[in-house]
N, C-alpha and C. Protein backbone atom coordinates (compact mmCIF):
# COMPACT_ATOMS: atom_id res chain seq x y z
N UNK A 1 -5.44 15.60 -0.77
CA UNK A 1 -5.84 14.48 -1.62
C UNK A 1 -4.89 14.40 -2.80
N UNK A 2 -4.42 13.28 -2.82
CA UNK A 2 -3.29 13.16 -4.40
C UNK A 2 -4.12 12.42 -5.17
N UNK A 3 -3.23 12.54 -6.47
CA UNK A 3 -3.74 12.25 -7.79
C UNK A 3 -3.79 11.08 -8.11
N UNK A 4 -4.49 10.35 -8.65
CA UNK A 4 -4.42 8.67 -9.35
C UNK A 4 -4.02 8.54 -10.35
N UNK A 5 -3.30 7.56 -10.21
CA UNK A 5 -2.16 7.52 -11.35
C UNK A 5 -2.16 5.88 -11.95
N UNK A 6 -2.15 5.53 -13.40
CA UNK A 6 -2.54 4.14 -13.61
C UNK A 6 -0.99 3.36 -13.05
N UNK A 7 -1.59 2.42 -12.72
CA UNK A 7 -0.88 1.42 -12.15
C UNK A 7 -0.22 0.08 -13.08
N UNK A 8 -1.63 -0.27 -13.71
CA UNK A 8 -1.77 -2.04 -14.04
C UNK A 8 -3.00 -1.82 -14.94
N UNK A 9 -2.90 -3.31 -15.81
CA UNK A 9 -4.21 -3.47 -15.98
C UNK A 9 -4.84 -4.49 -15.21
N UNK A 10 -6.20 -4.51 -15.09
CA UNK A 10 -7.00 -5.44 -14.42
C UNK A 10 -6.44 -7.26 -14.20
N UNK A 11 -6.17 -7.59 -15.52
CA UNK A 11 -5.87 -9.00 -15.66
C UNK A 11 -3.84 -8.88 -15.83
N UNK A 12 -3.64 -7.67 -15.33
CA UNK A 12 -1.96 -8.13 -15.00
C UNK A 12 -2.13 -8.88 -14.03
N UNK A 13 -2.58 -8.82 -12.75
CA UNK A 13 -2.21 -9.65 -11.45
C UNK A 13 -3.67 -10.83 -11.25
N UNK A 14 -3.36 -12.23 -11.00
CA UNK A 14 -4.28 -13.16 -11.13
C UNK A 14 -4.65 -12.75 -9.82
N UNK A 15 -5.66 -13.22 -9.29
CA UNK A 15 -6.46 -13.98 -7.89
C UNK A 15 -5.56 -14.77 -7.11
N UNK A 16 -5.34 -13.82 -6.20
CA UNK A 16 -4.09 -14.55 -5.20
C UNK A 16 -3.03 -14.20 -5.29
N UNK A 17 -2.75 -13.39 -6.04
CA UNK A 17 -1.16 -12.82 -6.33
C UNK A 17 -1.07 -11.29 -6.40
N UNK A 18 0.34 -11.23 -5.98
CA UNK A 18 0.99 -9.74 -6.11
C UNK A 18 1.75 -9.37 -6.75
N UNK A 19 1.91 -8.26 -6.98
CA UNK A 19 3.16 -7.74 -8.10
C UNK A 19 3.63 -6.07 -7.60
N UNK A 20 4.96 -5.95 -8.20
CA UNK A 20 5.33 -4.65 -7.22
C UNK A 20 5.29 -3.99 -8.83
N UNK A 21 5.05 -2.59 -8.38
CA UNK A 21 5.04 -1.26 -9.56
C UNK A 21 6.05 0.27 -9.06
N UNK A 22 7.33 0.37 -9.79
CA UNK A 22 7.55 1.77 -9.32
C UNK A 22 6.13 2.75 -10.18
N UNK A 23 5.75 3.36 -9.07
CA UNK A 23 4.92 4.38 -9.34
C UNK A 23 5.69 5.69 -8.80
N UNK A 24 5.72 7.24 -9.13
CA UNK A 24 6.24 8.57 -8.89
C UNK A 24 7.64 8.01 -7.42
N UNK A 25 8.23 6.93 -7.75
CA UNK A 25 9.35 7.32 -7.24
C UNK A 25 9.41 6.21 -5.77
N UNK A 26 7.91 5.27 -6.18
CA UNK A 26 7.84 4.39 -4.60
C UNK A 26 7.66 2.98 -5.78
N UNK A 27 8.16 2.19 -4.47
CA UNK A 27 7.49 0.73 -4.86
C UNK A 27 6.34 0.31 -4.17
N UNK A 28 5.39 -0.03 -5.09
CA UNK A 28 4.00 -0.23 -4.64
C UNK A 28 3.69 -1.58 -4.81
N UNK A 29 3.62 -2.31 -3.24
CA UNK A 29 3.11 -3.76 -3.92
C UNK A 29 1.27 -3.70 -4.65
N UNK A 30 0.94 -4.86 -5.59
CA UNK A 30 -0.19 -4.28 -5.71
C UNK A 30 -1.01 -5.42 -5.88
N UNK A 31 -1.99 -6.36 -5.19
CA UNK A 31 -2.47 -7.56 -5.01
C UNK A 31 -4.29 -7.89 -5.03
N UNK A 32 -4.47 -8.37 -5.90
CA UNK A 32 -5.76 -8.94 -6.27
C UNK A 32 -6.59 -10.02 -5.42
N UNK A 33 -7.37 -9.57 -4.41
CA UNK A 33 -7.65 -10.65 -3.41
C UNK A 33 -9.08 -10.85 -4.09
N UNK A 34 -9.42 -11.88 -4.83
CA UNK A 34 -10.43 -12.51 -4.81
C UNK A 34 -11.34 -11.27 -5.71
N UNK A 35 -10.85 -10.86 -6.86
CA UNK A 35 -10.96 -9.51 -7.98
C UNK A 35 -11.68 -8.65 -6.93
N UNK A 36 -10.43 -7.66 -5.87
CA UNK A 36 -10.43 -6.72 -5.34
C UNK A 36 -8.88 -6.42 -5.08
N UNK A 37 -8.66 -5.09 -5.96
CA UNK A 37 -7.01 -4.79 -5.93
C UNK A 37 -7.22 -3.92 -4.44
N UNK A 38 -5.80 -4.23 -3.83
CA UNK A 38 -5.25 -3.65 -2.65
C UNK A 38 -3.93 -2.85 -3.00
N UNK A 39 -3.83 -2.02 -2.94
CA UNK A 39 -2.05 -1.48 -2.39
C UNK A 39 -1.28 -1.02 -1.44
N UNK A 40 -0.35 -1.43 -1.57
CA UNK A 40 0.84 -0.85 0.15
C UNK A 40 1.55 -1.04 -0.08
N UNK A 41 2.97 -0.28 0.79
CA UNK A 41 4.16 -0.03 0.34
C UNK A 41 5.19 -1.75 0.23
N UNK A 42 6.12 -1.93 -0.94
CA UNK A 42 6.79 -3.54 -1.33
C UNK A 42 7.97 -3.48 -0.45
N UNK A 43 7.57 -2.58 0.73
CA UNK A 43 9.07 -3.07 1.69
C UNK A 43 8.75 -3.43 2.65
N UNK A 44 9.12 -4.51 3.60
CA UNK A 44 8.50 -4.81 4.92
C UNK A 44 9.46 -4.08 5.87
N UNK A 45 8.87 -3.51 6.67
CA UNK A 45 9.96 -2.79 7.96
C UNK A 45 10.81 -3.39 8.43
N UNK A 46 10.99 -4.37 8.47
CA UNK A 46 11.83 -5.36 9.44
C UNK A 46 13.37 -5.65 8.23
N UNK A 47 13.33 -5.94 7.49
CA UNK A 47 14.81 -5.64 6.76
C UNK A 47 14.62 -5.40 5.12
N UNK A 48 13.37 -4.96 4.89
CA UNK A 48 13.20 -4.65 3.77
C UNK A 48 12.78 -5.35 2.45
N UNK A 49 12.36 -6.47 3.01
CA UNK A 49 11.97 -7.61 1.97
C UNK A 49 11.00 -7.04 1.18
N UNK A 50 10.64 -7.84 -0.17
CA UNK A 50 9.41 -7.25 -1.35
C UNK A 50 8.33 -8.25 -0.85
N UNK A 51 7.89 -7.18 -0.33
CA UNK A 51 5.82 -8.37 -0.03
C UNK A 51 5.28 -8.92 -0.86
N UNK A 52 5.73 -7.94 -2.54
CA UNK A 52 4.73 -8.49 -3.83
C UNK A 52 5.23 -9.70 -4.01
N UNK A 53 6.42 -10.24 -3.53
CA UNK A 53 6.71 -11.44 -3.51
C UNK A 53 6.43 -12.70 -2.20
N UNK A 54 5.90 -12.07 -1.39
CA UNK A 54 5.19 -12.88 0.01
C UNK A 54 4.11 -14.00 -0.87
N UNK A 55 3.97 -14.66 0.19
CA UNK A 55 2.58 -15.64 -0.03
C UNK A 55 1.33 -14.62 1.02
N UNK A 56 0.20 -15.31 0.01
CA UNK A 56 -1.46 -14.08 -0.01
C UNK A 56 -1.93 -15.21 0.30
N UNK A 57 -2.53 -15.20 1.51
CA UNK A 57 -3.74 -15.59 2.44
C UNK A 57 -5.10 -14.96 2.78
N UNK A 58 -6.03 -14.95 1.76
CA UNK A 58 -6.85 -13.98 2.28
C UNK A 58 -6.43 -12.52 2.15
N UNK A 59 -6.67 -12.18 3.25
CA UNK A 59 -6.13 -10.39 3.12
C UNK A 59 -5.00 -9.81 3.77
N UNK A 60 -3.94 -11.42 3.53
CA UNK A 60 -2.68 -11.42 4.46
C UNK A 60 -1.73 -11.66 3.39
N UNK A 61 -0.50 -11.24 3.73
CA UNK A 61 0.59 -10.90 2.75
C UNK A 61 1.78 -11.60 3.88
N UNK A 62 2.60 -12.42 4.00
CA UNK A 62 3.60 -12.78 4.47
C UNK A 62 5.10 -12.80 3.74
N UNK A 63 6.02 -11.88 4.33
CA UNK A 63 6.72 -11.29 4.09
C UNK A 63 7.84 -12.77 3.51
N UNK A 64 8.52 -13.04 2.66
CA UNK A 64 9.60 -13.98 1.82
C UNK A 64 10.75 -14.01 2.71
N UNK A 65 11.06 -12.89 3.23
CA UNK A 65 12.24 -13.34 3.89
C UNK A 65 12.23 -13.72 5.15
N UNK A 66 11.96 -12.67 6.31
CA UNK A 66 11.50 -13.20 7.75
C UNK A 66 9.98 -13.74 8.47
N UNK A 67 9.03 -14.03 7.46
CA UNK A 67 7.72 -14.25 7.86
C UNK A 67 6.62 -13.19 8.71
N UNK A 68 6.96 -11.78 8.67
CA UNK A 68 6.38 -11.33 9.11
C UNK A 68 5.00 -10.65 7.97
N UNK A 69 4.04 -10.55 8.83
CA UNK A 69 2.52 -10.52 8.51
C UNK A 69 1.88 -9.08 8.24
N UNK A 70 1.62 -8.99 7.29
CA UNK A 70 0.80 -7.71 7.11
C UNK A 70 -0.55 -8.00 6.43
N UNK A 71 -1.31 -7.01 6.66
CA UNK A 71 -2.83 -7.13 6.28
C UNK A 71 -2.63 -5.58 5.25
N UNK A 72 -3.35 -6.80 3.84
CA UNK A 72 -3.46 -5.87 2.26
C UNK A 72 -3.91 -4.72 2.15
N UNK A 73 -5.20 -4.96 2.97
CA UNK A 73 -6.22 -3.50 2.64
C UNK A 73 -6.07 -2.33 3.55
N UNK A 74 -5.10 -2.71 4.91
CA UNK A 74 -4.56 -1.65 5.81
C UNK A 74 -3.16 -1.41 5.93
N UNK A 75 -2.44 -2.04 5.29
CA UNK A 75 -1.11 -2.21 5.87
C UNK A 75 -0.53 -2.22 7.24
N UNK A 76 -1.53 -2.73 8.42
CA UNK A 76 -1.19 -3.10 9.35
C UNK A 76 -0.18 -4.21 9.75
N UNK A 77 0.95 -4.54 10.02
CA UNK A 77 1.42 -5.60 10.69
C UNK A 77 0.58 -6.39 11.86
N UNK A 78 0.46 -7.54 11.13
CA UNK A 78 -0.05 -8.22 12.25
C UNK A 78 0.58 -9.23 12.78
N UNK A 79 2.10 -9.83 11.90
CA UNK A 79 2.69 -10.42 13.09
C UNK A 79 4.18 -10.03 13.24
N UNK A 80 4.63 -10.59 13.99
CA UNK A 80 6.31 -9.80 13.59
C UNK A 80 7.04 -11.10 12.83
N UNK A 81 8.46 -10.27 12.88
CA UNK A 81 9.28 -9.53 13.47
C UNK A 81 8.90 -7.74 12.72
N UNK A 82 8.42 -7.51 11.74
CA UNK A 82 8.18 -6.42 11.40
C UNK A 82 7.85 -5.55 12.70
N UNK A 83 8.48 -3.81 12.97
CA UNK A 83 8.03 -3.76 13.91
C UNK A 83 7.10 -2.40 13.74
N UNK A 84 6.58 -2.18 12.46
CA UNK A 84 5.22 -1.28 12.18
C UNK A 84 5.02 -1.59 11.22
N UNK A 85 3.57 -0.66 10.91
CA UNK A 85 3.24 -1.37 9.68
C UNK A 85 3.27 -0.62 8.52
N UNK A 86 3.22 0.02 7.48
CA UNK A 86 3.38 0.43 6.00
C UNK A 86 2.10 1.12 5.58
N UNK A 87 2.03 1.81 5.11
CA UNK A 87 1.27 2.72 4.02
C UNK A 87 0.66 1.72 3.07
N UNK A 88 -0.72 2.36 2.82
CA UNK A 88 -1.73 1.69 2.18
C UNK A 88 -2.29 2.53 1.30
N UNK A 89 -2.98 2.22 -0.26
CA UNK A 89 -3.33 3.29 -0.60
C UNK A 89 -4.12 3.22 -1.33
N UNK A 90 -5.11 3.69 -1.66
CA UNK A 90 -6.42 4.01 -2.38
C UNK A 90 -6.09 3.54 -3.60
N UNK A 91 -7.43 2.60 -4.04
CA UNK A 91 -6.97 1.91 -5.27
C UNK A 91 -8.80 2.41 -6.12
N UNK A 92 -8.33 2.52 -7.50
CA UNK A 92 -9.91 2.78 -8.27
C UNK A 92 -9.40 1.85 -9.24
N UNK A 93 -11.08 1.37 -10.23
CA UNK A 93 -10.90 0.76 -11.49
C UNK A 93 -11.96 1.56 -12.30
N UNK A 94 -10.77 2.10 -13.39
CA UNK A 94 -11.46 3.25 -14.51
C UNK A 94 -11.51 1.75 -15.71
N UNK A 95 -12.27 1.16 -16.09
CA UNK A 95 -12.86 -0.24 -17.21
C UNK A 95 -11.68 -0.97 -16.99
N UNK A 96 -10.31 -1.26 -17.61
CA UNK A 96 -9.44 -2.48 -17.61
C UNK A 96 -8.51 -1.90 -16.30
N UNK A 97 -8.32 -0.42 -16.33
CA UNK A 97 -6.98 0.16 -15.74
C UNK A 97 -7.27 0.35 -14.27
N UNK A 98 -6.58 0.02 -13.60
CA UNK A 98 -6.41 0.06 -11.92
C UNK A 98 -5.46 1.58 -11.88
N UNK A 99 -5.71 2.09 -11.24
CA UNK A 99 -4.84 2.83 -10.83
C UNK A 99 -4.65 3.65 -9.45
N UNK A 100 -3.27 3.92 -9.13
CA UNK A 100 -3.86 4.15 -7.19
C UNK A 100 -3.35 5.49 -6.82
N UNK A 101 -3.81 5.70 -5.75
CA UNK A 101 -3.94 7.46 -5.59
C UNK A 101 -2.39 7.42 -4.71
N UNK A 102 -1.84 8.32 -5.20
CA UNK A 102 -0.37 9.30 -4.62
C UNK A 102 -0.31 10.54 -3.97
């Protein structure tokens, strides 16, 4: 089990949007679906695009450069060209501060 480490505050990222954070050495996209933060890794497998910059559908993240599909709260790929899917990671809220486990 790793440690939680603050991330953000609550009202950095609106409803519907993402934002990437170096946290201990990764980029962490980190996205507010409907005031419920998600995190997973800001590179898409397929050539490395930043997800925190994708368009958020629900609990879908579509990648800016080649359109491929990942889901927020698992980091599953669900469509391609990506051809796996990314690390996901435990998110808490201690009063304003989000912060996610490493």
């Amino acid at each position: 089990m790793g440690a939680f480490v603050k991330i953000a505050k609550a009202d950095d990222i609106q409803p519907g949007q993402g934002k990437m954070f170096e946290v201990g050495g990764k980029r962490i996209a980190l996205f507010n679906v409907d005031g419920g933060f998600y995190a997973i890794d800001d590179t898409c497998t397929h050539r490395g695009g930043p997800l925190s910059e994708g368009e958020l559908s629900g609990k879908e993240v579509t990648c800016p450069w080649h359109g491929a599909v990942f889901n927020v709260t698992t980091g599953q790929v669900l469509r391609p060209p990506a051809p796996t899917g990314i690390s996901s990671y435990n998110i808490r809220v201690e009063g304003t501060d989000i912060e996610v486990e490493l």
